[in-house]
C-alpha atoms as a PDB file:
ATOM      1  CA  UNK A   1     -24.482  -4.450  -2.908  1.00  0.00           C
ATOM      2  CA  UNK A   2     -22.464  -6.742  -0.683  1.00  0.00           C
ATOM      3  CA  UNK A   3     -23.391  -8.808   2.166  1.00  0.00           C
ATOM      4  CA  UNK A   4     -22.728  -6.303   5.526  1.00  0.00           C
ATOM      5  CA  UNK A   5     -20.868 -10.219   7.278  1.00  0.00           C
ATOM      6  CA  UNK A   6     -17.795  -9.135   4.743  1.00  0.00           C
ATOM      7  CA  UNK A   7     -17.140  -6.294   6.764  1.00  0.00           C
ATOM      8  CA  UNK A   8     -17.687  -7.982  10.555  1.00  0.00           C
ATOM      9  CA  UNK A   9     -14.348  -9.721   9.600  1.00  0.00           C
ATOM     10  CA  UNK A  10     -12.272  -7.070   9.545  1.00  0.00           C
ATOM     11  CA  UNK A  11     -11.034  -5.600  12.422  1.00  0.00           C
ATOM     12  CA  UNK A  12     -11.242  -2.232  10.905  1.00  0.00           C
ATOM     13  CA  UNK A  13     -14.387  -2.012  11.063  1.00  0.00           C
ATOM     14  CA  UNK A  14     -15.348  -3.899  14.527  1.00  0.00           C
ATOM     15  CA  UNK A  15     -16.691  -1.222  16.658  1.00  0.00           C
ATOM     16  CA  UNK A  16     -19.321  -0.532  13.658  1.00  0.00           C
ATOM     17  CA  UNK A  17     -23.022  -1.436  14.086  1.00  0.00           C
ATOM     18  CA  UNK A  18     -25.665  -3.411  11.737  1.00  0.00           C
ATOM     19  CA  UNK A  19     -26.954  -0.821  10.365  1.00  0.00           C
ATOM     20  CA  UNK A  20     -23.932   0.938   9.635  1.00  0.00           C
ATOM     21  CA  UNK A  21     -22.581  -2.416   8.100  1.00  0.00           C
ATOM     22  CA  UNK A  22     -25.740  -2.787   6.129  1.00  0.00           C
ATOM     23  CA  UNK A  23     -25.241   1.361   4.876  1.00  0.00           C
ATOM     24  CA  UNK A  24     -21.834   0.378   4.109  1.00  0.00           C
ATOM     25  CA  UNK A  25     -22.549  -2.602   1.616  1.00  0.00           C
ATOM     26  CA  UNK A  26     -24.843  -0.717   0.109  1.00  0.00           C
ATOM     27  CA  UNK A  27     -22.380   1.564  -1.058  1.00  0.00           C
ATOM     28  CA  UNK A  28     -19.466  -1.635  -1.956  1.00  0.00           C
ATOM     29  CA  UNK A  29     -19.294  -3.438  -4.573  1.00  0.00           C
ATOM     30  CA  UNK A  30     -16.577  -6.875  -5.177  1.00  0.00           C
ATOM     31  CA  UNK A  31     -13.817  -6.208  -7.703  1.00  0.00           C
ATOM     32  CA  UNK A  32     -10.835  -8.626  -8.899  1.00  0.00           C
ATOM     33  CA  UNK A  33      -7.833  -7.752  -9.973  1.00  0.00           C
ATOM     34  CA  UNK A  34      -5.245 -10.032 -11.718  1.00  0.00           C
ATOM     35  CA  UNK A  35      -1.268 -10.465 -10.634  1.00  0.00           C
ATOM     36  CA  UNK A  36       0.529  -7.119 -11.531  1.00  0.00           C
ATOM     37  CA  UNK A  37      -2.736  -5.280 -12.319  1.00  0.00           C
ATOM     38  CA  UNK A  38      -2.721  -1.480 -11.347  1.00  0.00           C
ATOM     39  CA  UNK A  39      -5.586  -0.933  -8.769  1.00  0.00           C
ATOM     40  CA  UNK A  40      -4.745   3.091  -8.052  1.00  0.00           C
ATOM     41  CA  UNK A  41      -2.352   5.155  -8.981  1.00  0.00           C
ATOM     42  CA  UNK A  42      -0.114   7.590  -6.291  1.00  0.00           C
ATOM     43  CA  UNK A  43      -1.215  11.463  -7.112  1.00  0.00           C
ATOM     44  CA  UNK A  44      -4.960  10.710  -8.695  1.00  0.00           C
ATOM     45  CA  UNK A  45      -8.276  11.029  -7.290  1.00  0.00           C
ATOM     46  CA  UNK A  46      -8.933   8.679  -4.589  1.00  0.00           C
ATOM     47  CA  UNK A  47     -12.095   7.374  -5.416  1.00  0.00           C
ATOM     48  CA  UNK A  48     -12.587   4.451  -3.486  1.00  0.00           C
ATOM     49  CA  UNK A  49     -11.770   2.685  -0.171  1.00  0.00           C
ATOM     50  CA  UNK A  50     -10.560  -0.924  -0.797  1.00  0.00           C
ATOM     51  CA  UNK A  51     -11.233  -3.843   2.177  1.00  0.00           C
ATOM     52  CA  UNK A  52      -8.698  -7.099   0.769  1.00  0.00           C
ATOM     53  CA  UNK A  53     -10.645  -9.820   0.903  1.00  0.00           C
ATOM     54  CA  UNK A  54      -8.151 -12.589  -0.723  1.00  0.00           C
ATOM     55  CA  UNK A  55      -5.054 -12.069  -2.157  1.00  0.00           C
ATOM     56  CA  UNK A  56      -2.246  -8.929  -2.161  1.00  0.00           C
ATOM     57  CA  UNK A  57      -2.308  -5.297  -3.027  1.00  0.00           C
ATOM     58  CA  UNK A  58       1.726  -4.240  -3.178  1.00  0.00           C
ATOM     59  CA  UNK A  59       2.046  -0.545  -2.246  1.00  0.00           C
ATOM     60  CA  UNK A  60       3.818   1.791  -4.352  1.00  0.00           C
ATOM     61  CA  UNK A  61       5.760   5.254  -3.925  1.00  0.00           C
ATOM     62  CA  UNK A  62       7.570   7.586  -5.923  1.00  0.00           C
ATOM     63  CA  UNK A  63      10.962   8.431  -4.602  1.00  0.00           C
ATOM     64  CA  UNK A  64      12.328  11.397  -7.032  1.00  0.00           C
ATOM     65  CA  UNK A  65      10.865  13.892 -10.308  1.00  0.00           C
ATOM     66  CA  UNK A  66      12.531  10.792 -12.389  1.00  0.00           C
ATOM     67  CA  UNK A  67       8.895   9.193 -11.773  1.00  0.00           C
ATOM     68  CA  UNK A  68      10.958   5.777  -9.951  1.00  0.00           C
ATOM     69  CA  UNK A  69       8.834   4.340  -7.356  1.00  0.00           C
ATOM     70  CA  UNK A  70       9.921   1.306  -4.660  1.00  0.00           C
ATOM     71  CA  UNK A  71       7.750  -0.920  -2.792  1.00  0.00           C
ATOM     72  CA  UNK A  72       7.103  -0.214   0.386  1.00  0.00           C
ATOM     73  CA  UNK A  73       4.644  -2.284   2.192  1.00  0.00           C
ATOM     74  CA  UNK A  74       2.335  -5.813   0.715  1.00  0.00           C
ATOM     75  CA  UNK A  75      -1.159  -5.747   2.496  1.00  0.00           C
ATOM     76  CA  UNK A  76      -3.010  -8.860   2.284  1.00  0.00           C
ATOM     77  CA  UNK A  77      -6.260 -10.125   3.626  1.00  0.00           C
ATOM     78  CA  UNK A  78      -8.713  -7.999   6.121  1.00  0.00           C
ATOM     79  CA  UNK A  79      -6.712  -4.896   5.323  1.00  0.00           C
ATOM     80  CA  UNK A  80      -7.626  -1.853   4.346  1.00  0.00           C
ATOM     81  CA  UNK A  81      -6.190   0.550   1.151  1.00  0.00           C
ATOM     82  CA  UNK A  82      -6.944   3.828   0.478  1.00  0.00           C
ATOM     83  CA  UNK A  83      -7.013   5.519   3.294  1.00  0.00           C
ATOM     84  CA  UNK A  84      -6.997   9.093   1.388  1.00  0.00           C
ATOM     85  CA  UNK A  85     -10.486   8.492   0.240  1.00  0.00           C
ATOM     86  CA  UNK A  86     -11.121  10.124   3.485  1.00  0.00           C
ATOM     87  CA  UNK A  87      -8.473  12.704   4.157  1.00  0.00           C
ATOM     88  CA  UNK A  88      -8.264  15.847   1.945  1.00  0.00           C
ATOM     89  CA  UNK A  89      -7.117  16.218  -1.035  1.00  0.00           C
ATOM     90  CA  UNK A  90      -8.266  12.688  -1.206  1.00  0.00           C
ATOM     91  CA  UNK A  91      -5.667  12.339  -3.761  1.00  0.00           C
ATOM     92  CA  UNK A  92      -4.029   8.467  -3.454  1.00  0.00           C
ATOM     93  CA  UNK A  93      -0.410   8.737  -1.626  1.00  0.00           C
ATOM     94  CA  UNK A  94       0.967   5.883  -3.170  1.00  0.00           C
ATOM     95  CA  UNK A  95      -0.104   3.523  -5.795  1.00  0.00           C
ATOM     96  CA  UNK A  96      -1.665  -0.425  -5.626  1.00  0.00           C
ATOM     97  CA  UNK A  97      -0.528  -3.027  -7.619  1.00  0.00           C
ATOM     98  CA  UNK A  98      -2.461  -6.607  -7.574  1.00  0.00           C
ATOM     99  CA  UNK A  99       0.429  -8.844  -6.473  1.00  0.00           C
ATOM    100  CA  UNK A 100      -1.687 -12.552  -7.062  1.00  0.00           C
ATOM    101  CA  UNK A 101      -4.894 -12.514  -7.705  1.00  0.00           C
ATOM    102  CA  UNK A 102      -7.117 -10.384  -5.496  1.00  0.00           C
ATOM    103  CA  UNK A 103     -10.602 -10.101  -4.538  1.00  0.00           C
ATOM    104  CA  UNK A 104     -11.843  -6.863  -2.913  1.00  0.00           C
ATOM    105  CA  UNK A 105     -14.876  -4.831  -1.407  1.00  0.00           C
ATOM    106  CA  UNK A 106     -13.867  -1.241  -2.933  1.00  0.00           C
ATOM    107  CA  UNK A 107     -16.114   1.727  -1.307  1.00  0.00           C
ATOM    108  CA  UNK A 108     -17.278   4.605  -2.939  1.00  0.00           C
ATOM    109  CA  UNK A 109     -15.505   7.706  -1.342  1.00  0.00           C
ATOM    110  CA  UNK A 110     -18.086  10.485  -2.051  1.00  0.00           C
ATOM    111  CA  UNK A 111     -20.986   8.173  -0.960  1.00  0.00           C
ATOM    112  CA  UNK A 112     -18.492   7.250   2.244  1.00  0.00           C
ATOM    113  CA  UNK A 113     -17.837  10.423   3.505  1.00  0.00           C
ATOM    114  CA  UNK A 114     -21.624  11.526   2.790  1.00  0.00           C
ATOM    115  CA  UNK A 115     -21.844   8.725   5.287  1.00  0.00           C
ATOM    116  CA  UNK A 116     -19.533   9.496   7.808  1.00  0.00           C
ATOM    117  CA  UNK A 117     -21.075  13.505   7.416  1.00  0.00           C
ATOM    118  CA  UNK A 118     -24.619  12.302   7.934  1.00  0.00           C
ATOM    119  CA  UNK A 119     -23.804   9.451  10.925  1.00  0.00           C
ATOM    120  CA  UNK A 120     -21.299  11.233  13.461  1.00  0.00           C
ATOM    121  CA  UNK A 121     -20.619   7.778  15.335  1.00  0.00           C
ATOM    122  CA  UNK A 122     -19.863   5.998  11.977  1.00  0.00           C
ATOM    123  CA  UNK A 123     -17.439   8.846  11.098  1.00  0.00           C
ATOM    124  CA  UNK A 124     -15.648   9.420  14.078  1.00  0.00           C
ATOM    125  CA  UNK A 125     -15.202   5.276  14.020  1.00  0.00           C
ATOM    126  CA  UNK A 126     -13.741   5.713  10.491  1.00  0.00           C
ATOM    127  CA  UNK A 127     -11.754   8.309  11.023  1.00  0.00           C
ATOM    128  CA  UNK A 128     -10.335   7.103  14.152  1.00  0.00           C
ATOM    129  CA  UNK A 129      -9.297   3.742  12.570  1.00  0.00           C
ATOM    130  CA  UNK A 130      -8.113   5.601   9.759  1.00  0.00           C
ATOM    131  CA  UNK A 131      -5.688   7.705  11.692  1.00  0.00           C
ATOM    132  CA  UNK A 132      -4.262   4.707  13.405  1.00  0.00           C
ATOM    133  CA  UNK A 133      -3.615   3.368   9.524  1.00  0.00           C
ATOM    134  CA  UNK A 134      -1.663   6.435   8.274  1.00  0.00           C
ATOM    135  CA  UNK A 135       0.194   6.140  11.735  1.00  0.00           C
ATOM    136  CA  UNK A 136       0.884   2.164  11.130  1.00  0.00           C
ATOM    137  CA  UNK A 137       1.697   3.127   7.434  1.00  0.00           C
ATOM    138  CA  UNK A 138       4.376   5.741   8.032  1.00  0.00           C
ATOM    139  CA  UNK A 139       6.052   4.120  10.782  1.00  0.00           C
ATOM    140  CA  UNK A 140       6.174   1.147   8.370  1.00  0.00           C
ATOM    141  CA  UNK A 141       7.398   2.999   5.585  1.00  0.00           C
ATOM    142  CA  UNK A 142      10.203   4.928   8.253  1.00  0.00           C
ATOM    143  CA  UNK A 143      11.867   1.750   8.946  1.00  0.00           C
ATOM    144  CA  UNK A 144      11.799   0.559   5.279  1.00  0.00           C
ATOM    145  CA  UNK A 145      13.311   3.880   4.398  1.00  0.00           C
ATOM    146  CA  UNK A 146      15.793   3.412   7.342  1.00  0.00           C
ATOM    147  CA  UNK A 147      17.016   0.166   5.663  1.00  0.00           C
ATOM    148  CA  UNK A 148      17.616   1.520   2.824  1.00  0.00           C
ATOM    149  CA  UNK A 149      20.643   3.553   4.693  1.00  0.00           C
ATOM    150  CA  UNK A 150      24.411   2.920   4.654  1.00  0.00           C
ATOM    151  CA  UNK A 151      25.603   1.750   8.401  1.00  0.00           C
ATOM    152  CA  UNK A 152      26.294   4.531  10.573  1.00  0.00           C
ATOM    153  CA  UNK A 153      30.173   4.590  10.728  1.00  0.00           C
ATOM    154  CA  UNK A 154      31.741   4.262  14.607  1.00  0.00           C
ATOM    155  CA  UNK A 155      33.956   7.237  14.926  1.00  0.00           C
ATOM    156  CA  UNK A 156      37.446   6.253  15.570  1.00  0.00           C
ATOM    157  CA  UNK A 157      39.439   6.562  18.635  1.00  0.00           C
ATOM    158  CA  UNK A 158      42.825   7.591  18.842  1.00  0.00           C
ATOM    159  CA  UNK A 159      44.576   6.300  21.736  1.00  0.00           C
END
């Protein structure tokens, strides 16, 4: 178990109370990764939500049946990774590589959404914040996709 002040510092999980917090550390645990370590894998079983605590975690996503992925977003301290832990198929949409050396509180996703089942406040919170995650993720991942485009050509005018 981890000390429930690890999670008052991120703004994820604000709104949550001290018993909640407490709950939730009892279901954490710390884990370190080194630089270029795999910490999940795009299409596999998310098993655990991950709250950076130092460090980087680079997302990942496949692009074509070749299997080749591009980055598409670097989270870094008092973020949150693995949001599918709590949205079915809770399968990981993309995969997390260590970029330095990272430190995180990784949650365990059955025990977490026992939680959220049992304590209606805690999982509308989660699910809530969650939501506006997958909404920050894709419109991240839109305009990285968008740069990735040739300039739109200016039709010519004949005069």
């Amino acid at each position: 178990m981890i000390s429930p002040e690890v999670f008052r510092r991120s703004p994820f999980f604000t709104p949550v109370d001290e018993e909640q917090l407490t709950r939730l550390a009892m279901i954490s645990e710390e884990e370190v990764y080194q630089a270029g370590e795999t910490i999940f894998k795009e299409g596999e079983p998310a098993e655990k939500l991950y709250l950076i605590l130092n460090g980087a975690i680079e997302l990942w996503m496949r692009v074509d049946i070749l299997g080749r992925s591009i980055p598409v977003e670097i989270l870094g301290p008092g973020e949150v990774v693995g949001w599918s832990t709590l949205v079915s198929p809770y399968r990981y949409t993309a995969s997390g590589e260590a970029r330095v050396l990272t430190q995180v509180v990784a949650i365990d996703s059955m025990s977490l959404r026992q939680l959220a089942e049992e304590d209606h406040v805690l999982g509308y919170h989660l699910y809530r914040q969650v939501a506006g995650v997958i909404a920050q993720r894709l419109h991240d991942t839109r305009l990285r996709l968008a740069s990735l485009l040739p300039a739109p050509v200016e039709p010519s005018v004949d005069t």
